[in-house]
PDB file of N, CA and C in Angstrom:
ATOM      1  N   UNK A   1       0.841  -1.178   0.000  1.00  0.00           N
ATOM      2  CA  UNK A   1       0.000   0.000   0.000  1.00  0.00           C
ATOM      3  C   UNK A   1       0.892   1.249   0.000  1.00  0.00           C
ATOM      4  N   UNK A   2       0.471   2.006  -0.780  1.00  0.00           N
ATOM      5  CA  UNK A   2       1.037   3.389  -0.866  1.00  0.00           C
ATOM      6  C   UNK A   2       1.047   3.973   0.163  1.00  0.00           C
ATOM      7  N   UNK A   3       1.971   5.126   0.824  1.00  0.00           N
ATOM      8  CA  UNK A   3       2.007   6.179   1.265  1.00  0.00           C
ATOM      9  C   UNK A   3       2.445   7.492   1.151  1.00  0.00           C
ATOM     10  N   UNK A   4       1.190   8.657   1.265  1.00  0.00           N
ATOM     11  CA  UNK A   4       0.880   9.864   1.000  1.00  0.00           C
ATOM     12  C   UNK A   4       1.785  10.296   1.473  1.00  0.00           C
ATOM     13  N   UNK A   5       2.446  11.312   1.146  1.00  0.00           N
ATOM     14  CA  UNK A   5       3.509  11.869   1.809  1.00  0.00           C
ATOM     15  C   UNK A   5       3.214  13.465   1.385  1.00  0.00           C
ATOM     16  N   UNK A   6       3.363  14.428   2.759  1.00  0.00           N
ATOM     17  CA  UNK A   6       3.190  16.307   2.143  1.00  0.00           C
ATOM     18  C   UNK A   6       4.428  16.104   1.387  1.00  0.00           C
ATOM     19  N   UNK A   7       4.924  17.801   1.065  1.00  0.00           N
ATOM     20  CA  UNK A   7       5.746  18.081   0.673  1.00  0.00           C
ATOM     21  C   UNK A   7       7.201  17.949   1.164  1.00  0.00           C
ATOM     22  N   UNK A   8       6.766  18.318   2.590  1.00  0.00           N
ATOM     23  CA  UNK A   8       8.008  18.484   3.520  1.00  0.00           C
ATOM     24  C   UNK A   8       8.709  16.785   3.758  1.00  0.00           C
ATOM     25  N   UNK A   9       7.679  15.875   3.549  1.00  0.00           N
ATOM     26  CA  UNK A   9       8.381  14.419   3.779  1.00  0.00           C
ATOM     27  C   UNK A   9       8.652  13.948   2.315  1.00  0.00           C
ATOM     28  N   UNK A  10       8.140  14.581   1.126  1.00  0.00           N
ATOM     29  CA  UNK A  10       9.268  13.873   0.047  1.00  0.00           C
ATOM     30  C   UNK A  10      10.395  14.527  -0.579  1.00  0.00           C
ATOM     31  N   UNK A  11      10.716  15.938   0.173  1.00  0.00           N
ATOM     32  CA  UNK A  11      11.767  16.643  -0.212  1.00  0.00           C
ATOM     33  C   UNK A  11      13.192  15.560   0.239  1.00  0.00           C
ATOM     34  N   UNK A  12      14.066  15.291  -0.838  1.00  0.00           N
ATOM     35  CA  UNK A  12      15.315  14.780  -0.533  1.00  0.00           C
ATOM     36  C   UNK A  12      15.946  15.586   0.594  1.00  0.00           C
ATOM     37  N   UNK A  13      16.159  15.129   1.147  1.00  0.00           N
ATOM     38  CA  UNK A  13      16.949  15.825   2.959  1.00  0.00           C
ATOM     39  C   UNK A  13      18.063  16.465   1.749  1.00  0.00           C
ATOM     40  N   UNK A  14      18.730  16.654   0.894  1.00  0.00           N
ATOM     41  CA  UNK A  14      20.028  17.568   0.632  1.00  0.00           C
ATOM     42  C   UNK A  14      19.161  18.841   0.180  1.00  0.00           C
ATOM     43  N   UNK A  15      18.518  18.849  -0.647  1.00  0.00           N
ATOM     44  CA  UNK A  15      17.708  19.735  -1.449  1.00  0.00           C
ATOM     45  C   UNK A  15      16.913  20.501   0.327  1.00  0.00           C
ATOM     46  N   UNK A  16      16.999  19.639   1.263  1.00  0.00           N
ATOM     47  CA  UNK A  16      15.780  20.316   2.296  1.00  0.00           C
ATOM     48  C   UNK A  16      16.921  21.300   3.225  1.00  0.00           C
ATOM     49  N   UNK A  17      18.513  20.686   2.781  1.00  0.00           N
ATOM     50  CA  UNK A  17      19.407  21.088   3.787  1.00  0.00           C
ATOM     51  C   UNK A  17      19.983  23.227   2.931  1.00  0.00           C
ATOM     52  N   UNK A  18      19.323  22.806   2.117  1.00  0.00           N
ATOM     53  CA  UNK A  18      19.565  23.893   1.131  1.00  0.00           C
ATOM     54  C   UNK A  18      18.407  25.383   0.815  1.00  0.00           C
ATOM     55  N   UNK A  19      17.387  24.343   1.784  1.00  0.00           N
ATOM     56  CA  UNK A  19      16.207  25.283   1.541  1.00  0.00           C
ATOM     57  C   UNK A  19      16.678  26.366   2.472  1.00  0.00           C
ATOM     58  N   UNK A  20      15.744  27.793   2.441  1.00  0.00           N
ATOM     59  CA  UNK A  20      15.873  29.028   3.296  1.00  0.00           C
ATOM     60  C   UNK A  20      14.620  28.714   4.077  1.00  0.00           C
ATOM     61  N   UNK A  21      15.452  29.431   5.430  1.00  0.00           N
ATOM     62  CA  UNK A  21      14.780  28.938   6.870  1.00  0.00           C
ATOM     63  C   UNK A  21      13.661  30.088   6.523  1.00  0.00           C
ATOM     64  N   UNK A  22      12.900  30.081   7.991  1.00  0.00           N
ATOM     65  CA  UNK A  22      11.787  31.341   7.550  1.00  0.00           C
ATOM     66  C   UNK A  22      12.508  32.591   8.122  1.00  0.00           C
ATOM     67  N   UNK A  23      13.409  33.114   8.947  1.00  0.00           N
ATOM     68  CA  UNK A  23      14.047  33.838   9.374  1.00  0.00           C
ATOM     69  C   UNK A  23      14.660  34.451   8.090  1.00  0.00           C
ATOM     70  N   UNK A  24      15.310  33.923   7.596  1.00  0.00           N
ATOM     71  CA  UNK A  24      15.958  33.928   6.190  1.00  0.00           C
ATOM     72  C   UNK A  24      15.145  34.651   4.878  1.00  0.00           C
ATOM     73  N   UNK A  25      13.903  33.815   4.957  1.00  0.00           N
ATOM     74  CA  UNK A  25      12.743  34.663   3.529  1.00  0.00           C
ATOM     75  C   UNK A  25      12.150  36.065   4.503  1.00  0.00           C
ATOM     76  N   UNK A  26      12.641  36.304   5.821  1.00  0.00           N
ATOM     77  CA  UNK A  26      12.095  36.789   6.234  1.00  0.00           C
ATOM     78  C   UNK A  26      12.671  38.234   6.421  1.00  0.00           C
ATOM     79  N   UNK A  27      14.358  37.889   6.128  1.00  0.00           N
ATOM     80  CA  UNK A  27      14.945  38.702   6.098  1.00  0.00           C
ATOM     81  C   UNK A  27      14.932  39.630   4.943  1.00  0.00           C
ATOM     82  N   UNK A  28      14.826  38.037   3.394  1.00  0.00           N
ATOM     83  CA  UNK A  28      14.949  38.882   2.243  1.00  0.00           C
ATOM     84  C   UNK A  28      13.983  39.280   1.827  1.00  0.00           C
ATOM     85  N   UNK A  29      12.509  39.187   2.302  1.00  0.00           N
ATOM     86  CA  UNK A  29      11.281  40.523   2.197  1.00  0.00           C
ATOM     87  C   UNK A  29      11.606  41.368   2.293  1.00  0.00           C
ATOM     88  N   UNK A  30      12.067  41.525   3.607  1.00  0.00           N
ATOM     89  CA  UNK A  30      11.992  43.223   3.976  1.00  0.00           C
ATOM     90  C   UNK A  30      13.357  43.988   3.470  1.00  0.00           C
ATOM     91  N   UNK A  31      14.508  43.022   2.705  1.00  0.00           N
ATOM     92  CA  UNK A  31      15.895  43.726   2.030  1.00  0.00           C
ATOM     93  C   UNK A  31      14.611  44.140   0.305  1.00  0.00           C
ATOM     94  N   UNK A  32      13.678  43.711   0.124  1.00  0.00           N
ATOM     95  CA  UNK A  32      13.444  43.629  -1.315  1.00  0.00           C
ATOM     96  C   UNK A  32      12.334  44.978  -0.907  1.00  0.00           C
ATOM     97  N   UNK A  33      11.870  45.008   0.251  1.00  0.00           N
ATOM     98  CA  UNK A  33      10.710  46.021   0.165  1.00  0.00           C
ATOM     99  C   UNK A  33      11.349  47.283   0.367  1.00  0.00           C
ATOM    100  N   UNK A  34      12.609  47.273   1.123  1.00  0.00           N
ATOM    101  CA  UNK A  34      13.460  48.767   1.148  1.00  0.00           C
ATOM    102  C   UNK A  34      13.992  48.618  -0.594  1.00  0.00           C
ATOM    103  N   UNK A  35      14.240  47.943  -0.978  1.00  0.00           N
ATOM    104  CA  UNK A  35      14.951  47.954  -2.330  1.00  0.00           C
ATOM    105  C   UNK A  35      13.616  49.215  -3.039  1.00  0.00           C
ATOM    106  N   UNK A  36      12.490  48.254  -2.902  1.00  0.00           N
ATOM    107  CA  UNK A  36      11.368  49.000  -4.052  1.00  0.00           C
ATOM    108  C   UNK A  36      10.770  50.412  -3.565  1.00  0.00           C
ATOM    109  N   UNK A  37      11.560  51.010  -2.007  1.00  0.00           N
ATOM    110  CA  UNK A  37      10.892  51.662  -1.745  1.00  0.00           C
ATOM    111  C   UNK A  37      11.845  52.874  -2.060  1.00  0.00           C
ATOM    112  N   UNK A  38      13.059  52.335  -2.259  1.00  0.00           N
ATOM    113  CA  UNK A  38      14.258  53.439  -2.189  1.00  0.00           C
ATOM    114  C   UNK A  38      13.856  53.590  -4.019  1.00  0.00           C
ATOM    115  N   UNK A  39      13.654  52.182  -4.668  1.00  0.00           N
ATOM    116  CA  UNK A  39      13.946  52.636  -5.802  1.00  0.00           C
ATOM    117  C   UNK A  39      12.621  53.698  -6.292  1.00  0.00           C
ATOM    118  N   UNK A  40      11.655  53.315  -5.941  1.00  0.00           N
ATOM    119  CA  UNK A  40      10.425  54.200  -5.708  1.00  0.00           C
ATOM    120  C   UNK A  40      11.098  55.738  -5.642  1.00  0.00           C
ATOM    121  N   UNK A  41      11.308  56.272  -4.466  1.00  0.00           N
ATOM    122  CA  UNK A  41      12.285  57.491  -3.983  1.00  0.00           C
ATOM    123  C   UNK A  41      12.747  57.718  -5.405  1.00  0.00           C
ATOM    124  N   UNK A  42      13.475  57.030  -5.710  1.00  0.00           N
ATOM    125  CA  UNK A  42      14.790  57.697  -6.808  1.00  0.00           C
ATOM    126  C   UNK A  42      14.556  57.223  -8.430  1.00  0.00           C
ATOM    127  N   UNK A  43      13.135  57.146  -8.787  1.00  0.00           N
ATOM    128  CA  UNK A  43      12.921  56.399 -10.324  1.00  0.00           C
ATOM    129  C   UNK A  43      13.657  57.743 -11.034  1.00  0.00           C
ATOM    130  N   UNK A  44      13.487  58.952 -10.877  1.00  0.00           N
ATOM    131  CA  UNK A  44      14.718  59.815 -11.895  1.00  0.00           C
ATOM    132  C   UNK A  44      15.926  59.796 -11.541  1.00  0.00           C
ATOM    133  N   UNK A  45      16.603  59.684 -10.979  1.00  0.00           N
ATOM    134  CA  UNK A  45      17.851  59.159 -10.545  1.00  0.00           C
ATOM    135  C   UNK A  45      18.458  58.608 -11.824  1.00  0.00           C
ATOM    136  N   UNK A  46      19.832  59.032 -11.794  1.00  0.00           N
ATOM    137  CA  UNK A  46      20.636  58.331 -13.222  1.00  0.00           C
ATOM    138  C   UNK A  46      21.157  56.490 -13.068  1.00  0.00           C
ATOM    139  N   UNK A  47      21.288  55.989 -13.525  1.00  0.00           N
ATOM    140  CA  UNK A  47      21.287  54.446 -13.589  1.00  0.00           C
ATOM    141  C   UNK A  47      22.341  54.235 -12.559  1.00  0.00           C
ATOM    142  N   UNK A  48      23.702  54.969 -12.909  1.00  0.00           N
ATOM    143  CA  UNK A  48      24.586  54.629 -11.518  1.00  0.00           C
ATOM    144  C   UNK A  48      23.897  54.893 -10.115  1.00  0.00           C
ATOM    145  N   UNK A  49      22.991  56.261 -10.022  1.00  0.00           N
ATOM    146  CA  UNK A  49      22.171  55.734  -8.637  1.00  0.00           C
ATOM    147  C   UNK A  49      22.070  55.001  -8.512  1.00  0.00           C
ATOM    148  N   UNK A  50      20.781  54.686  -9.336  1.00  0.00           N
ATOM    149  CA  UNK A  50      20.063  53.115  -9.020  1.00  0.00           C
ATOM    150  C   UNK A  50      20.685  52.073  -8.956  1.00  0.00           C
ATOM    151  N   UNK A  51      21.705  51.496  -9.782  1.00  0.00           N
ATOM    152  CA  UNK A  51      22.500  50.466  -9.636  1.00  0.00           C
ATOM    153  C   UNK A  51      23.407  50.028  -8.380  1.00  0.00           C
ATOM    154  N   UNK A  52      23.378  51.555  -7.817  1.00  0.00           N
ATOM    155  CA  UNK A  52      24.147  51.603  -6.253  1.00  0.00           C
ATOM    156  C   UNK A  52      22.938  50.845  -5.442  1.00  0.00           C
ATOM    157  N   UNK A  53      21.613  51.120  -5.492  1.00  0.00           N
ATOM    158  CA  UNK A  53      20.529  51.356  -4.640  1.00  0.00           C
ATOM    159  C   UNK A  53      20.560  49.095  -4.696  1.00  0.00           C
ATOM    160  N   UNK A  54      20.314  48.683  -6.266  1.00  0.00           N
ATOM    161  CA  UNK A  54      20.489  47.660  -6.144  1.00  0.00           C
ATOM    162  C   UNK A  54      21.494  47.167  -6.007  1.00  0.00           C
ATOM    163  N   UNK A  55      22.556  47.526  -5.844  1.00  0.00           N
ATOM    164  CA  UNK A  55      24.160  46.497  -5.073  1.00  0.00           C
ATOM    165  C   UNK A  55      24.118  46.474  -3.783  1.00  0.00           C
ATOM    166  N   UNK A  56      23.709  47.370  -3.031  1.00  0.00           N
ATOM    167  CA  UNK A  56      22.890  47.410  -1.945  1.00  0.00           C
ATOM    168  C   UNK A  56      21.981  46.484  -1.191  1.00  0.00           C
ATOM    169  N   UNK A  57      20.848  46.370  -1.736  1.00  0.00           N
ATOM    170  CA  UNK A  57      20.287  44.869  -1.897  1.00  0.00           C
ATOM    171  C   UNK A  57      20.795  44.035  -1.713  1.00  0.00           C
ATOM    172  N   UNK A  58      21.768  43.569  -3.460  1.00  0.00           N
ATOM    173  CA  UNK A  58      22.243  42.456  -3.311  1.00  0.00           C
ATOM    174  C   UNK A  58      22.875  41.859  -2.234  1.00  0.00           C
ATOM    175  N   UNK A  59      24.125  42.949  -1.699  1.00  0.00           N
ATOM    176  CA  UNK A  59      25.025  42.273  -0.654  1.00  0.00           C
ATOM    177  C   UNK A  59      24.139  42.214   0.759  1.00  0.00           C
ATOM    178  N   UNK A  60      22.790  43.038   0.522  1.00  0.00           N
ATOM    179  CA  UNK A  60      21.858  41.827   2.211  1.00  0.00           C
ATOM    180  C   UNK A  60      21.843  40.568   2.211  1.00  0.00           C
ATOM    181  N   UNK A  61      21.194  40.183   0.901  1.00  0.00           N
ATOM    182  CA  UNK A  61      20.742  39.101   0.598  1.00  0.00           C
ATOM    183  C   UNK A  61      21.690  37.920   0.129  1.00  0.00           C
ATOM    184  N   UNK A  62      22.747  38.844  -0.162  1.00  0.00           N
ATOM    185  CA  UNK A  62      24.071  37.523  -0.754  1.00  0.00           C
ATOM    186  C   UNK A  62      24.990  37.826  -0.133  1.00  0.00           C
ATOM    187  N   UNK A  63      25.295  37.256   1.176  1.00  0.00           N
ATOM    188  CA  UNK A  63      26.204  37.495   2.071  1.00  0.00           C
ATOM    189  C   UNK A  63      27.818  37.053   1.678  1.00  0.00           C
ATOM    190  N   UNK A  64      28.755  37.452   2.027  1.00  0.00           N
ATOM    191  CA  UNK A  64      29.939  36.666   1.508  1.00  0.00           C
ATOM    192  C   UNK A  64      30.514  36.498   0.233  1.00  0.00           C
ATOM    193  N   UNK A  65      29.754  37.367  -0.845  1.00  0.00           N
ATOM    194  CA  UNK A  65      30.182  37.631  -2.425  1.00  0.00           C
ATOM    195  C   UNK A  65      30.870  38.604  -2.412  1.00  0.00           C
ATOM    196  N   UNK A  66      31.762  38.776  -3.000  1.00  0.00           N
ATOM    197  CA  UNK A  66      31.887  40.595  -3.555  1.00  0.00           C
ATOM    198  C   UNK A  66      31.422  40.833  -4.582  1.00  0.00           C
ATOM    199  N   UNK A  67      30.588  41.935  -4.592  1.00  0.00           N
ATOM    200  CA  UNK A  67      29.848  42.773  -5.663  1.00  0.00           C
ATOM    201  C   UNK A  67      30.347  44.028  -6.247  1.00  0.00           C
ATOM    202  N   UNK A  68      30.796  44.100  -7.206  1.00  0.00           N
ATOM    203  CA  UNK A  68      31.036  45.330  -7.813  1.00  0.00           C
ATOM    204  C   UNK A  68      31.110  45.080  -9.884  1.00  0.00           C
ATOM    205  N   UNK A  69      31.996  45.999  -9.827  1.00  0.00           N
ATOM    206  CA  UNK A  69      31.446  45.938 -11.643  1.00  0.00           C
ATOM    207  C   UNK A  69      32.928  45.015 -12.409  1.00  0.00           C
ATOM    208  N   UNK A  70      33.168  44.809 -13.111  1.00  0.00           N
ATOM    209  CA  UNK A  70      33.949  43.747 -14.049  1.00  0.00           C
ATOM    210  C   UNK A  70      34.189  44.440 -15.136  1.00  0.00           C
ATOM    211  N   UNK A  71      35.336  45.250 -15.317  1.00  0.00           N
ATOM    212  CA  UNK A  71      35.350  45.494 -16.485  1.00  0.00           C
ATOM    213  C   UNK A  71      34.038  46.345 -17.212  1.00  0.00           C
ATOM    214  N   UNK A  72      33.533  45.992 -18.259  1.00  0.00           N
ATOM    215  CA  UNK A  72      32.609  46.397 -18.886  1.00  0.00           C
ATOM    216  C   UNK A  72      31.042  46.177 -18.433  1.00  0.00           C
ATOM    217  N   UNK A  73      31.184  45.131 -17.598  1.00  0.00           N
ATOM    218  CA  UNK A  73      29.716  44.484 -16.818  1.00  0.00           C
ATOM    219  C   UNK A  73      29.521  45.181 -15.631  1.00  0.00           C
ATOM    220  N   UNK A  74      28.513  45.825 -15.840  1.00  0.00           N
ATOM    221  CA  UNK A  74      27.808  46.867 -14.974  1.00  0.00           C
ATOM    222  C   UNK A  74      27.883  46.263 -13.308  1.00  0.00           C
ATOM    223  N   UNK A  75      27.860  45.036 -13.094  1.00  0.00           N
ATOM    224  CA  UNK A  75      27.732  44.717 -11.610  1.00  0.00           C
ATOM    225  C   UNK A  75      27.950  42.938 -11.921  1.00  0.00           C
ATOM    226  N   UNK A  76      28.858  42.383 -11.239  1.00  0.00           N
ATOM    227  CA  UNK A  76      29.024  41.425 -11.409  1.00  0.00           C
ATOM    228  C   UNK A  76      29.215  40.952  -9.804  1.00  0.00           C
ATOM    229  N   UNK A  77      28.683  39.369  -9.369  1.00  0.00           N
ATOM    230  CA  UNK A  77      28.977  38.938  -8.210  1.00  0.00           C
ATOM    231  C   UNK A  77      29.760  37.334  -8.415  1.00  0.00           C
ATOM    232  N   UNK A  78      30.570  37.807  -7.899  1.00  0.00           N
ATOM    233  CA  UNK A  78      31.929  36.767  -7.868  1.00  0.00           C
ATOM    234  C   UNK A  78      31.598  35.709  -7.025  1.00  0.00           C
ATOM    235  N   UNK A  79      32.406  34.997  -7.307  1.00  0.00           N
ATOM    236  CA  UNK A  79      32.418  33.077  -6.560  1.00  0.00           C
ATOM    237  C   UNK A  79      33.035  33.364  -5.331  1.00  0.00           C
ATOM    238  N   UNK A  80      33.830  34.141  -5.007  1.00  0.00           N
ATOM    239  CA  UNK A  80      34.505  34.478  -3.880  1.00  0.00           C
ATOM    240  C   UNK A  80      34.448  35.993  -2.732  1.00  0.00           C
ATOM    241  N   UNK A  81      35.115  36.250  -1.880  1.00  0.00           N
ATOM    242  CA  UNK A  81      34.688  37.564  -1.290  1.00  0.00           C
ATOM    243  C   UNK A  81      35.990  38.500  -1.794  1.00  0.00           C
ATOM    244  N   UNK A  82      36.120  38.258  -2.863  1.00  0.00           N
ATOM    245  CA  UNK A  82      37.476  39.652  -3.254  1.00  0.00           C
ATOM    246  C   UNK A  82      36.921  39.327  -4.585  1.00  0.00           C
ATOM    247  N   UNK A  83      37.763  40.851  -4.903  1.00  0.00           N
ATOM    248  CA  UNK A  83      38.104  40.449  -6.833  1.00  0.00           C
ATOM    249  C   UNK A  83      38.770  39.865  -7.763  1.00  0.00           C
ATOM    250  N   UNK A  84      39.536  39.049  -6.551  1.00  0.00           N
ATOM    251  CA  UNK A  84      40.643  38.027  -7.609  1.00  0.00           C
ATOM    252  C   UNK A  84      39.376  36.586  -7.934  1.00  0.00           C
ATOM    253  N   UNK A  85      38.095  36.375  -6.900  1.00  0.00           N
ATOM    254  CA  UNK A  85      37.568  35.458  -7.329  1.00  0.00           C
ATOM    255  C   UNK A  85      36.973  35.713  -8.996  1.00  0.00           C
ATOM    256  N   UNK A  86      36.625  34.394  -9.142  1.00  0.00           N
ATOM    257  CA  UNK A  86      35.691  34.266 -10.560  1.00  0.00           C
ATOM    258  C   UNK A  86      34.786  34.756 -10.573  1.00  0.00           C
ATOM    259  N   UNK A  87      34.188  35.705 -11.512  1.00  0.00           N
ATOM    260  CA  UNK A  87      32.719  36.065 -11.615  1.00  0.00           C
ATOM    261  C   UNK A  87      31.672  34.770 -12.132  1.00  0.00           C
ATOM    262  N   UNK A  88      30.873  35.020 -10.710  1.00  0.00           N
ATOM    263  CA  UNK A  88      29.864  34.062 -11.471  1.00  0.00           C
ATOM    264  C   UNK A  88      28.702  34.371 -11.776  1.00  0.00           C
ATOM    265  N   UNK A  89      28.386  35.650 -11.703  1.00  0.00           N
ATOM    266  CA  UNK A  89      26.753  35.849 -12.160  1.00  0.00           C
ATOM    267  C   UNK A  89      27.287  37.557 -13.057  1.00  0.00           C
ATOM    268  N   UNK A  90      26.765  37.892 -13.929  1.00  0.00           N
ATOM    269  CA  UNK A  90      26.514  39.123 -14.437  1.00  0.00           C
ATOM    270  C   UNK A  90      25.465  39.852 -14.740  1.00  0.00           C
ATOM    271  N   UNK A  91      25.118  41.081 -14.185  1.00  0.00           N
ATOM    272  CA  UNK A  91      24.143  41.775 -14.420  1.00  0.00           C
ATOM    273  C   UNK A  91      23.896  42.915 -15.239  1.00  0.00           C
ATOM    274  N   UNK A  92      23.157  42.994 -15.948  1.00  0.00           N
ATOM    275  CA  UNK A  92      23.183  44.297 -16.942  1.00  0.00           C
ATOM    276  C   UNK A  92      22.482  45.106 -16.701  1.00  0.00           C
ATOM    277  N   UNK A  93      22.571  46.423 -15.788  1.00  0.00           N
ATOM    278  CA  UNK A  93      21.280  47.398 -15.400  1.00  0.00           C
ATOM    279  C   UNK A  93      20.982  48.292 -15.768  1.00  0.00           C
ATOM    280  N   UNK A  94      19.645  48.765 -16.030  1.00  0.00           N
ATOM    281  CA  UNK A  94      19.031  49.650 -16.849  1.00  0.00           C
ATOM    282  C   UNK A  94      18.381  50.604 -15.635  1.00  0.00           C
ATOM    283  N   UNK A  95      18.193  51.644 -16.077  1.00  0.00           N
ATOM    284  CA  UNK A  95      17.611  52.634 -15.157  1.00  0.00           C
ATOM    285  C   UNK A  95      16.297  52.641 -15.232  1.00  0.00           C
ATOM    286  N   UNK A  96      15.239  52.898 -14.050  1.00  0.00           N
ATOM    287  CA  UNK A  96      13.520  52.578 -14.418  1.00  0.00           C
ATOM    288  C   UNK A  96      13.014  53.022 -14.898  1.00  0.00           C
ATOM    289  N   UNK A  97      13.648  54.144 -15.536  1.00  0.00           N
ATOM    290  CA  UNK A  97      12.570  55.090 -16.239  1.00  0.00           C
ATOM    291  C   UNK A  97      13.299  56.074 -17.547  1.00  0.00           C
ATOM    292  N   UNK A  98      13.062  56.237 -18.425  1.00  0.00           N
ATOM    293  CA  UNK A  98      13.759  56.721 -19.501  1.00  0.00           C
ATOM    294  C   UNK A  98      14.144  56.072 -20.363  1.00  0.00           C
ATOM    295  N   UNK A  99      14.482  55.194 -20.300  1.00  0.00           N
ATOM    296  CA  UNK A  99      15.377  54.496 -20.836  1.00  0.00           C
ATOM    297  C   UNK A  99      15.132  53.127 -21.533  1.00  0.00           C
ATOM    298  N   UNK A 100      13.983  53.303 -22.356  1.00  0.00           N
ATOM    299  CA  UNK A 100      13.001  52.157 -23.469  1.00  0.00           C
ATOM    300  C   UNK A 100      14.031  51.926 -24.478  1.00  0.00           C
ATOM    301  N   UNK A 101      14.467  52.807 -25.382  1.00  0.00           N
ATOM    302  CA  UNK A 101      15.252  52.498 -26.337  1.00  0.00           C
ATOM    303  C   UNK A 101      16.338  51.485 -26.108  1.00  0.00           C
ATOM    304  N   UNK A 102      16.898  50.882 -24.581  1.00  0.00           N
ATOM    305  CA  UNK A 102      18.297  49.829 -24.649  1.00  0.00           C
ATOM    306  C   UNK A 102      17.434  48.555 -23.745  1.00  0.00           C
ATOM    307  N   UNK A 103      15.874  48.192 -23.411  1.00  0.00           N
ATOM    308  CA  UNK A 103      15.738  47.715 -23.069  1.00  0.00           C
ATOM    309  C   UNK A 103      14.337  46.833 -23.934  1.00  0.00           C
ATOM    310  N   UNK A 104      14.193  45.701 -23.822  1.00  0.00           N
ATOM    311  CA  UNK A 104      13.097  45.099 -24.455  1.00  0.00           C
ATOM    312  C   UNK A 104      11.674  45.809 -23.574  1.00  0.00           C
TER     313      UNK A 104
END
């Protein structure tokens, strides 16, 4: 005979060891609601504002990266906490308002 299992009992324990606690989603609400409220504040603001406003963000929420720009890539967050690490994510940022013509 089968057994029903919720969610929480067929999550593989590695995948469960990986999940975010509620402290954790709880933290990155309220890093995302100052994000939208600052960016709110500053929608004319030139893109390097804003891009400050979101690096900001990022390093609440991504503890232990270094964040800054790469060369030509507007904001890049590295595998490591300096800049000799590898970049592993790249971001391309656009400013919220004005600025239709470089964005889909």
């Amino acid at each position: 005979m089968a057994t029903i299992q919720n969610l929480k009992q067929s999550i593989n324990r590695n995948v469960e060891a990986i999940m975010p606690q509620d402290d954790q989603k709880e933290e990155f609400t309220q890093a995302l609601e100052e994000y939208y409220q600052k960016i709110a504040e500053n929608q004319e603001q030139t893109e390097e504002f804003q891009k400050g406003i979101f690096r900001d963000f990022l390093e609440k929420v991504i503890p232990n990266k270094f964040i800054n720009t790469s060369e030509r890539i507007d904001l890049a967050i590295y595998n490591g906490e300096t800049s000799k690490s590898k970049v592993g994510v790249i971001v391309e940022y656009k400013r919220l308002l004005g600025n239709e013509s470089e964005m889909m």
